[in-house]
PDB file of N, CA and C in Angstrom:
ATOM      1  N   UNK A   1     -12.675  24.066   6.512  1.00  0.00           N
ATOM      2  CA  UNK A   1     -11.923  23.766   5.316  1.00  0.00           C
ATOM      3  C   UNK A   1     -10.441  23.574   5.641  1.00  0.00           C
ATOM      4  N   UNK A   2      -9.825  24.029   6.451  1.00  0.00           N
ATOM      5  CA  UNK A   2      -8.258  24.302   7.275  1.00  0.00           C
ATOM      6  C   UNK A   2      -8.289  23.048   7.499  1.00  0.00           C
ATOM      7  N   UNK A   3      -9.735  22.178   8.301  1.00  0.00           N
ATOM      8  CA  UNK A   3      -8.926  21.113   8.603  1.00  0.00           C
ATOM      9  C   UNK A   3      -9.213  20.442   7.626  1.00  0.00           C
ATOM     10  N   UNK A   4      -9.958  20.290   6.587  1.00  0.00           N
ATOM     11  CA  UNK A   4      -9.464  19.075   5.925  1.00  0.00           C
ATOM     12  C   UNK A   4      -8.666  18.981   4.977  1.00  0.00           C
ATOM     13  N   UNK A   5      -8.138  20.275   5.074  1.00  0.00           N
ATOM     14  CA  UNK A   5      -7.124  20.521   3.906  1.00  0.00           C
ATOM     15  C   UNK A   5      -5.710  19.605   4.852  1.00  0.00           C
ATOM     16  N   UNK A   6      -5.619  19.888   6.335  1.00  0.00           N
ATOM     17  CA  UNK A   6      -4.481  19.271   7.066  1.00  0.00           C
ATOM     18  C   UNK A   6      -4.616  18.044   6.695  1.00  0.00           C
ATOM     19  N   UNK A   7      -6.032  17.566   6.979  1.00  0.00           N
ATOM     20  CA  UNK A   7      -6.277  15.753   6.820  1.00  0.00           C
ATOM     21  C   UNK A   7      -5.456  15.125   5.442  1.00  0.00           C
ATOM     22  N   UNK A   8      -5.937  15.757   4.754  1.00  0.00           N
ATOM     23  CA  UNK A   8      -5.586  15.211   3.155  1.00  0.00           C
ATOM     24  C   UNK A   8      -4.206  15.460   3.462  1.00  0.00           C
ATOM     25  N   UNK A   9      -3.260  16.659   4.088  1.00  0.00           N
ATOM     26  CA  UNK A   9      -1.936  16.608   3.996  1.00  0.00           C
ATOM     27  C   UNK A   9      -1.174  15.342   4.888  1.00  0.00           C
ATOM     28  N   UNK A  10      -1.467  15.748   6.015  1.00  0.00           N
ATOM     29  CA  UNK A  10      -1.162  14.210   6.674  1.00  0.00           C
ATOM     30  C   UNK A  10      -1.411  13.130   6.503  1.00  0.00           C
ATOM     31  N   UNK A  11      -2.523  12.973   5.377  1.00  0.00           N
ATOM     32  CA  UNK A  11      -2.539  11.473   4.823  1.00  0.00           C
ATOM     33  C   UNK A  11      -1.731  10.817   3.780  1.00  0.00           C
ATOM     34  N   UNK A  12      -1.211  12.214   2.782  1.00  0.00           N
ATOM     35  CA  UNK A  12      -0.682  11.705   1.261  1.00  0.00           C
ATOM     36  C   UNK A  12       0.656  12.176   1.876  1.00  0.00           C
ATOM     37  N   UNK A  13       1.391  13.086   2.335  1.00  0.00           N
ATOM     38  CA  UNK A  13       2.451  13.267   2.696  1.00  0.00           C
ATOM     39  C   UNK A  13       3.490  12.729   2.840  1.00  0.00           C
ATOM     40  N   UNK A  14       3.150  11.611   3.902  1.00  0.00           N
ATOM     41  CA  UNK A  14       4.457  10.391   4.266  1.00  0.00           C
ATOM     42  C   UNK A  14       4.452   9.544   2.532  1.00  0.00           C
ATOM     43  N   UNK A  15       3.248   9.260   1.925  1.00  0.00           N
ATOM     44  CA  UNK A  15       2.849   8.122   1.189  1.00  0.00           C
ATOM     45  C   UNK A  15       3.562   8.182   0.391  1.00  0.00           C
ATOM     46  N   UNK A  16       3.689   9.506  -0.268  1.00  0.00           N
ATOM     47  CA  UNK A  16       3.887   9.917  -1.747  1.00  0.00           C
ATOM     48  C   UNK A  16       5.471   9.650  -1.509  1.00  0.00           C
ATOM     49  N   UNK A  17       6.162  10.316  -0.500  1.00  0.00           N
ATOM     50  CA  UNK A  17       7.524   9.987  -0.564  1.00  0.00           C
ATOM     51  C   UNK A  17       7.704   8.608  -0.289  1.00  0.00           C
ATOM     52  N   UNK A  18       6.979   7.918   0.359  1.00  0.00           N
ATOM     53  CA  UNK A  18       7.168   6.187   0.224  1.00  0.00           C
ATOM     54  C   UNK A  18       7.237   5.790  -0.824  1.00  0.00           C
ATOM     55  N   UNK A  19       6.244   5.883  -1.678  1.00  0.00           N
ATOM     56  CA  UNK A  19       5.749   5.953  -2.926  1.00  0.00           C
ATOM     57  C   UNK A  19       7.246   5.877  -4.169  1.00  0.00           C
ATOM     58  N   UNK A  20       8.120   7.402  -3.694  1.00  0.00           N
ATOM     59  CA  UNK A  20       8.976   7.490  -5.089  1.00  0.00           C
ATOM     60  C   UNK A  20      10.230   6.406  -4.214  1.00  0.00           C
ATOM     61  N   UNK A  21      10.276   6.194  -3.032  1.00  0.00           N
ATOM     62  CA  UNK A  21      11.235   5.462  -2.634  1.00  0.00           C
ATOM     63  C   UNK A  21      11.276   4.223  -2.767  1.00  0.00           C
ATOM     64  N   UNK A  22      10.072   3.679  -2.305  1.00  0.00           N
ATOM     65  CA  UNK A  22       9.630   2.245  -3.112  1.00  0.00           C
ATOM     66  C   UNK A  22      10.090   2.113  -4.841  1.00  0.00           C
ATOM     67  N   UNK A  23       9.745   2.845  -5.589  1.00  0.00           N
ATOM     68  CA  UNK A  23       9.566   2.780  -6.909  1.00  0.00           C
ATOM     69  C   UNK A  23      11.246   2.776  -7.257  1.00  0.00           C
ATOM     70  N   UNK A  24      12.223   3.870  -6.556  1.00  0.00           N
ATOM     71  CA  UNK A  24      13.780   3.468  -7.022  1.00  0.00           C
ATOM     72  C   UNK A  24      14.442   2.029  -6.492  1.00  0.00           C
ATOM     73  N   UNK A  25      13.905   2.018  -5.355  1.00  0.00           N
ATOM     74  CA  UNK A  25      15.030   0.502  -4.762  1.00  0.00           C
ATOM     75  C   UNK A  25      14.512  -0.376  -5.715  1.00  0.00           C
ATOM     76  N   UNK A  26      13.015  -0.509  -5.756  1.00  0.00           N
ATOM     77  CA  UNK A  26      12.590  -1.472  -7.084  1.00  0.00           C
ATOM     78  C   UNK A  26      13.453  -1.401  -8.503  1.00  0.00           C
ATOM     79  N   UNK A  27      13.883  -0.034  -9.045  1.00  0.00           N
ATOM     80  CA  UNK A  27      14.208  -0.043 -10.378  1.00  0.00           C
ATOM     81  C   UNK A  27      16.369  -0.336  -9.983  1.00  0.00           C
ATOM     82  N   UNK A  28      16.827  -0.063  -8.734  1.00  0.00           N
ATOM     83  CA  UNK A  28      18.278   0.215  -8.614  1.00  0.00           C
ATOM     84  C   UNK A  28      18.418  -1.327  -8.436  1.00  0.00           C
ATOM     85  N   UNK A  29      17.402  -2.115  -7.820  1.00  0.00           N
ATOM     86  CA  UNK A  29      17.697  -3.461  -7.327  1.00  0.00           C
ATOM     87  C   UNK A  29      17.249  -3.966  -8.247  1.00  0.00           C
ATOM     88  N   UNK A  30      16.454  -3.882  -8.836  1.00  0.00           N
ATOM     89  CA  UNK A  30      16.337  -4.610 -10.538  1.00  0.00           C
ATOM     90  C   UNK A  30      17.835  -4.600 -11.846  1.00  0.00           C
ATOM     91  N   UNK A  31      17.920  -2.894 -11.707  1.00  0.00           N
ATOM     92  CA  UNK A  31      19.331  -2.963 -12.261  1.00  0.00           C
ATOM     93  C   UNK A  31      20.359  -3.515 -11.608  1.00  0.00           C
ATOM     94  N   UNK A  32      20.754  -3.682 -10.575  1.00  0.00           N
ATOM     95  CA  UNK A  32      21.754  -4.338 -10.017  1.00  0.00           C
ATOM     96  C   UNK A  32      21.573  -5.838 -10.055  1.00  0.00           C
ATOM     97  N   UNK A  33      20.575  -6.314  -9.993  1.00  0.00           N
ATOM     98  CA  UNK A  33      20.031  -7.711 -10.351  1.00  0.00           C
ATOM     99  C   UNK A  33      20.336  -8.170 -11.802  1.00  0.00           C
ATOM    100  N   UNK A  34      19.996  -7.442 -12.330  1.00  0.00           N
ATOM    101  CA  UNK A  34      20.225  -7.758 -13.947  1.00  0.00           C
ATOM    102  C   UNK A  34      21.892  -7.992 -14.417  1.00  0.00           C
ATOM    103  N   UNK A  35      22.353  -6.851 -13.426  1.00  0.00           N
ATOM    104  CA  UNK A  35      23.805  -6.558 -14.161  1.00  0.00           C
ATOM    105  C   UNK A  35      24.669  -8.265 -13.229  1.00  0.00           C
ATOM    106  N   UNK A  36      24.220  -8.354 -11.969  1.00  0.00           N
ATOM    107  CA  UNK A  36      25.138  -9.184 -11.185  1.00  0.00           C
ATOM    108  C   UNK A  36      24.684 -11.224 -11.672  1.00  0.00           C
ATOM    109  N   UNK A  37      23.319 -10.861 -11.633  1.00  0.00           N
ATOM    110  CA  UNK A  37      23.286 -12.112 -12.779  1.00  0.00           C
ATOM    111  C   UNK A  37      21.758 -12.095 -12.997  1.00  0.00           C
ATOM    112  N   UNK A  38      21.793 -12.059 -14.468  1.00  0.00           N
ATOM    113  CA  UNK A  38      20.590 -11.983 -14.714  1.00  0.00           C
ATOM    114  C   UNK A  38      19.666 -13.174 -14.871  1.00  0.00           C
ATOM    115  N   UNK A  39      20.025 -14.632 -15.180  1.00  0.00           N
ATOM    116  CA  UNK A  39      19.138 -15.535 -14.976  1.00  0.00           C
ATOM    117  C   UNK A  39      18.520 -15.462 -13.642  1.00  0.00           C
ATOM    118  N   UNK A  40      19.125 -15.685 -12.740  1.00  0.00           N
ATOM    119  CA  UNK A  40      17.866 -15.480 -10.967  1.00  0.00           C
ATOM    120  C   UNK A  40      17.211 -14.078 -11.453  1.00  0.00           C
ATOM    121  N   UNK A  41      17.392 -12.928 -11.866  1.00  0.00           N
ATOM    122  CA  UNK A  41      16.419 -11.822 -11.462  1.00  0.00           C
ATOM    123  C   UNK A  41      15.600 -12.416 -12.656  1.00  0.00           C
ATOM    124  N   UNK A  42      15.675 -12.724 -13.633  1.00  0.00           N
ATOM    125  CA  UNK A  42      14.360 -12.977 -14.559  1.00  0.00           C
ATOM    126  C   UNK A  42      13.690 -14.432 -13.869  1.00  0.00           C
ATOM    127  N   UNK A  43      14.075 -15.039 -13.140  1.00  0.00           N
ATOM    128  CA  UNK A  43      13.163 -15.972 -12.588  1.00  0.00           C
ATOM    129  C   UNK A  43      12.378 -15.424 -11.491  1.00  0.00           C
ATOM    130  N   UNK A  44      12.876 -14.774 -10.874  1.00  0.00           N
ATOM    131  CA  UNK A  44      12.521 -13.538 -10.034  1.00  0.00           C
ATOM    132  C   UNK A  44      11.122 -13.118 -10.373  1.00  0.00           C
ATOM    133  N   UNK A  45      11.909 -12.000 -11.779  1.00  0.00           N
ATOM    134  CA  UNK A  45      10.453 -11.676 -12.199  1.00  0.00           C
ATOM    135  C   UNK A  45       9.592 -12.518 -12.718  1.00  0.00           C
ATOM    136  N   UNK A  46       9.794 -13.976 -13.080  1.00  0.00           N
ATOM    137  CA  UNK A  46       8.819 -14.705 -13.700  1.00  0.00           C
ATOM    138  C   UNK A  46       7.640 -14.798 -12.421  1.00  0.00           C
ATOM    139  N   UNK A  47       7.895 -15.081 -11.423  1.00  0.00           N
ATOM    140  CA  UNK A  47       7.127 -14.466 -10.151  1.00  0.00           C
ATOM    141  C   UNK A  47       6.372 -13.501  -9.591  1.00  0.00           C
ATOM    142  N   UNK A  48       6.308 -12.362 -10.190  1.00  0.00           N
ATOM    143  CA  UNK A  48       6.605 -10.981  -9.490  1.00  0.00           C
ATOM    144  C   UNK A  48       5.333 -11.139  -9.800  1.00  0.00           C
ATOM    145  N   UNK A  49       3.998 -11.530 -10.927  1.00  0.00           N
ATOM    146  CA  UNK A  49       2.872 -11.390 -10.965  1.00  0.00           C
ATOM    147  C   UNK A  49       2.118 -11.932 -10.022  1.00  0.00           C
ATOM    148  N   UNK A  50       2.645 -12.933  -9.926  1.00  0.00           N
ATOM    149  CA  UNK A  50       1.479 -13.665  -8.649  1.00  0.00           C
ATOM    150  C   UNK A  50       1.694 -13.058  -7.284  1.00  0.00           C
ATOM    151  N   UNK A  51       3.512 -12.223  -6.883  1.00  0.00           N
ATOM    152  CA  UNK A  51       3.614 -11.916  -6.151  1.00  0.00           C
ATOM    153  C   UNK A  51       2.114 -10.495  -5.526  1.00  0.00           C
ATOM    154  N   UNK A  52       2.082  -9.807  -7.042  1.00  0.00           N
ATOM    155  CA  UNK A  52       1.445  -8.465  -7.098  1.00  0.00           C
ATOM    156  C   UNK A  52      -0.125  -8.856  -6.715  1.00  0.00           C
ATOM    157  N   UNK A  53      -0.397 -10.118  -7.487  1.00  0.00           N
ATOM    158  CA  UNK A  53      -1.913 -10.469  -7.432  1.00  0.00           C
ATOM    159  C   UNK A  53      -2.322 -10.359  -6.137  1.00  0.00           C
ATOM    160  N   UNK A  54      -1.541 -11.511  -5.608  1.00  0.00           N
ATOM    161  CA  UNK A  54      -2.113 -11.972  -3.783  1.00  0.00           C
ATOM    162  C   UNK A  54      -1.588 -10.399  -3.273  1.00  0.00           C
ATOM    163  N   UNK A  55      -0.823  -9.318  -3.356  1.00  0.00           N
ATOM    164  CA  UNK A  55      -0.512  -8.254  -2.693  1.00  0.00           C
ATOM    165  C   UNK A  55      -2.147  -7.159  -2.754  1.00  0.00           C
ATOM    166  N   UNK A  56      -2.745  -7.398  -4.211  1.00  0.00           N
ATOM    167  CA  UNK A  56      -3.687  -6.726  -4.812  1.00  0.00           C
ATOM    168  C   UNK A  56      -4.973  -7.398  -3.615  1.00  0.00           C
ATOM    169  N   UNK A  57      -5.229  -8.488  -3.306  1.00  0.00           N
ATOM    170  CA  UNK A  57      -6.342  -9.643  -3.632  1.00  0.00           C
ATOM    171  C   UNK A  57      -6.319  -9.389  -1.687  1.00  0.00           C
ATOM    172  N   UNK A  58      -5.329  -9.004  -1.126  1.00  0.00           N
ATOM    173  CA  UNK A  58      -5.083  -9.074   0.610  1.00  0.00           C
ATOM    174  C   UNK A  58      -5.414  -7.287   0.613  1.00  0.00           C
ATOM    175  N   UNK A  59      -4.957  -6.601  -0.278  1.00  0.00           N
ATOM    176  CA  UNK A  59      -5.599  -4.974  -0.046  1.00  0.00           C
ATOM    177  C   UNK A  59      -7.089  -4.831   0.341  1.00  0.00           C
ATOM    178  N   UNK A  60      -7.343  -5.316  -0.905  1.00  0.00           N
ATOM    179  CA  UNK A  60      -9.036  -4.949  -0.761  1.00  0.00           C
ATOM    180  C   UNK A  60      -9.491  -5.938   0.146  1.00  0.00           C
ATOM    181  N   UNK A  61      -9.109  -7.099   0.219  1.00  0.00           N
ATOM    182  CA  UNK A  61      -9.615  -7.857   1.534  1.00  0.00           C
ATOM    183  C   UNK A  61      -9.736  -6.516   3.003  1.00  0.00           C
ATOM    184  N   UNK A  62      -8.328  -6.019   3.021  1.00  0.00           N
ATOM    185  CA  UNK A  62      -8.094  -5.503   4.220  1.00  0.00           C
ATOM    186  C   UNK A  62      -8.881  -3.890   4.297  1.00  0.00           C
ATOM    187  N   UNK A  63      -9.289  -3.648   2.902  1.00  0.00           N
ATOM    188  CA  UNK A  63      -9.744  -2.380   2.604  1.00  0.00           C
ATOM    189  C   UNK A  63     -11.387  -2.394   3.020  1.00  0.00           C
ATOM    190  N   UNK A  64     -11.860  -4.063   2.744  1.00  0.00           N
ATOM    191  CA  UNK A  64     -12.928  -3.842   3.165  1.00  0.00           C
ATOM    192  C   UNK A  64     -13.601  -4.302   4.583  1.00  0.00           C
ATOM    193  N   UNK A  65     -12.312  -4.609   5.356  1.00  0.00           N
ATOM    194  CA  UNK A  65     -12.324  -5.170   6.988  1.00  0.00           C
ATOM    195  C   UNK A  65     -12.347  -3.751   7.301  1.00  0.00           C
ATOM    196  N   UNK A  66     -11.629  -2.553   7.002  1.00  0.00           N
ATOM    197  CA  UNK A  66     -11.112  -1.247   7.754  1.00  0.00           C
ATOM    198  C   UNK A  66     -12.640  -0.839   7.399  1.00  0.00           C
ATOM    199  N   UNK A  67     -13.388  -0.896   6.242  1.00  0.00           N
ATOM    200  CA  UNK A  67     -14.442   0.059   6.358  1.00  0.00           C
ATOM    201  C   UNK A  67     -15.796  -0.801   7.491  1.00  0.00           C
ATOM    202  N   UNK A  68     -15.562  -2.266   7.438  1.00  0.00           N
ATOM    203  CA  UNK A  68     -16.983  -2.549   8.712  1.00  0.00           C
ATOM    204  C   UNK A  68     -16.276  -2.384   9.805  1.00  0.00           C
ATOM    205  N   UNK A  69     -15.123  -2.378  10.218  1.00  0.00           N
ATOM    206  CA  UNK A  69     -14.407  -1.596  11.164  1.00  0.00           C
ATOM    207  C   UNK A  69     -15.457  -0.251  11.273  1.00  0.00           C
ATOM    208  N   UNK A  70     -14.991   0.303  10.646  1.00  0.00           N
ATOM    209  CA  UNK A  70     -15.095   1.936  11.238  1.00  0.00           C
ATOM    210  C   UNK A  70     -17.096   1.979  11.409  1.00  0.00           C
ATOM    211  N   UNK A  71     -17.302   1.178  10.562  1.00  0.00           N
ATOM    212  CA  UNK A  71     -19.186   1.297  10.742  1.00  0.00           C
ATOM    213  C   UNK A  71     -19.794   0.949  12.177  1.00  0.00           C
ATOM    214  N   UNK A  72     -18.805   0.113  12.534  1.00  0.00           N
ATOM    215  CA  UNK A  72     -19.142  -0.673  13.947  1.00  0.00           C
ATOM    216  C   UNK A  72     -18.673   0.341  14.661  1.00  0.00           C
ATOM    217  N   UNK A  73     -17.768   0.964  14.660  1.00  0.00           N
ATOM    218  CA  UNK A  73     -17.063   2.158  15.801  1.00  0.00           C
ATOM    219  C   UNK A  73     -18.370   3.350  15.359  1.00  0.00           C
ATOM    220  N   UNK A  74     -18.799   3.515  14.593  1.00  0.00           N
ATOM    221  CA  UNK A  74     -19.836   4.605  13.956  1.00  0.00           C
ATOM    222  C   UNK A  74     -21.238   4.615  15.216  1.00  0.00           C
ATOM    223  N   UNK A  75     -21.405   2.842  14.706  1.00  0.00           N
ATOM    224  CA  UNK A  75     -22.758   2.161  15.533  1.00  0.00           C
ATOM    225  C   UNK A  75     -22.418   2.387  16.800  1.00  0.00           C
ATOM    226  N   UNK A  76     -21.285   1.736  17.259  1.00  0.00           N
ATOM    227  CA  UNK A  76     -21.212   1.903  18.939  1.00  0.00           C
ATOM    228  C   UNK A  76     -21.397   3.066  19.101  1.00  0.00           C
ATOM    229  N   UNK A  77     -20.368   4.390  18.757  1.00  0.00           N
ATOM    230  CA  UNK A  77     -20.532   5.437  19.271  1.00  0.00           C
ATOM    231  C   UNK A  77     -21.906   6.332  19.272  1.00  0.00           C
ATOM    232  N   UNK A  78     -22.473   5.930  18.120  1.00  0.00           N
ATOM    233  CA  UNK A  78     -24.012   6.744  18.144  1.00  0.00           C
ATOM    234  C   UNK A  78     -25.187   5.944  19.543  1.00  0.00           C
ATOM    235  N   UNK A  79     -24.983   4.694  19.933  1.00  0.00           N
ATOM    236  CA  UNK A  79     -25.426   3.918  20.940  1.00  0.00           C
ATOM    237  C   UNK A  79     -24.723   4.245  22.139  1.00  0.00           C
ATOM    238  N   UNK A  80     -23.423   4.592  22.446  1.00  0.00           N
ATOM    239  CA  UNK A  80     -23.253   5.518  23.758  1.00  0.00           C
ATOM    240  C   UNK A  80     -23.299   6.804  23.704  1.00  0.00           C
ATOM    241  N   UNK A  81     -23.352   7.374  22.463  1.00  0.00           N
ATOM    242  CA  UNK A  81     -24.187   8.955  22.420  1.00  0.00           C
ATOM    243  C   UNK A  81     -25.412   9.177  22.667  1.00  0.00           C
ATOM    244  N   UNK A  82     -26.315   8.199  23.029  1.00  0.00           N
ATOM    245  CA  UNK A  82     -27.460   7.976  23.274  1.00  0.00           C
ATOM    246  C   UNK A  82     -27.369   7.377  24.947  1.00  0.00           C
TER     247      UNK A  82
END
């Protein structure tokens, strides 16, 4: 149980603080965008959806390369455990 309590810590750990750091430069550079001129940042954001889509649409692409990844490392290793 010790270790997977470490696992889960070393996994969300770095993230979560990525996570709130990502989320301010987004909101300080939005406000600073707005205030320095706001026509480019609203064209900006007229963008930002399609930006998110293809960001969304390349995750799970890559989410589901990492899992036949790891099945194939699964397969090999049970075939040289043998």
């Amino acid at each position: 149980m010790t270790n997977d309590i470490n696992k889960i810590s070393d996994g969300i750990g770095e993230k979560i603080a990525l996570l709130f750091q990502n989320i301010s430069t987004f909101s300080i550079g939005l406000a600073v965008g707005l205030v320095k001129g706001w026509k480019l940042t609203l064209v900006i954001l007229s963008t930002s959806p399609l930006i998110i889509a293809s960001a969304a649409i390349f995750s799970r692409i890559i989410i589901s390369l990492t899992t036949k990844e790891l099945n194939a490392y699964s397969k090999a290793g049970a075939v040289a455990e043998e």
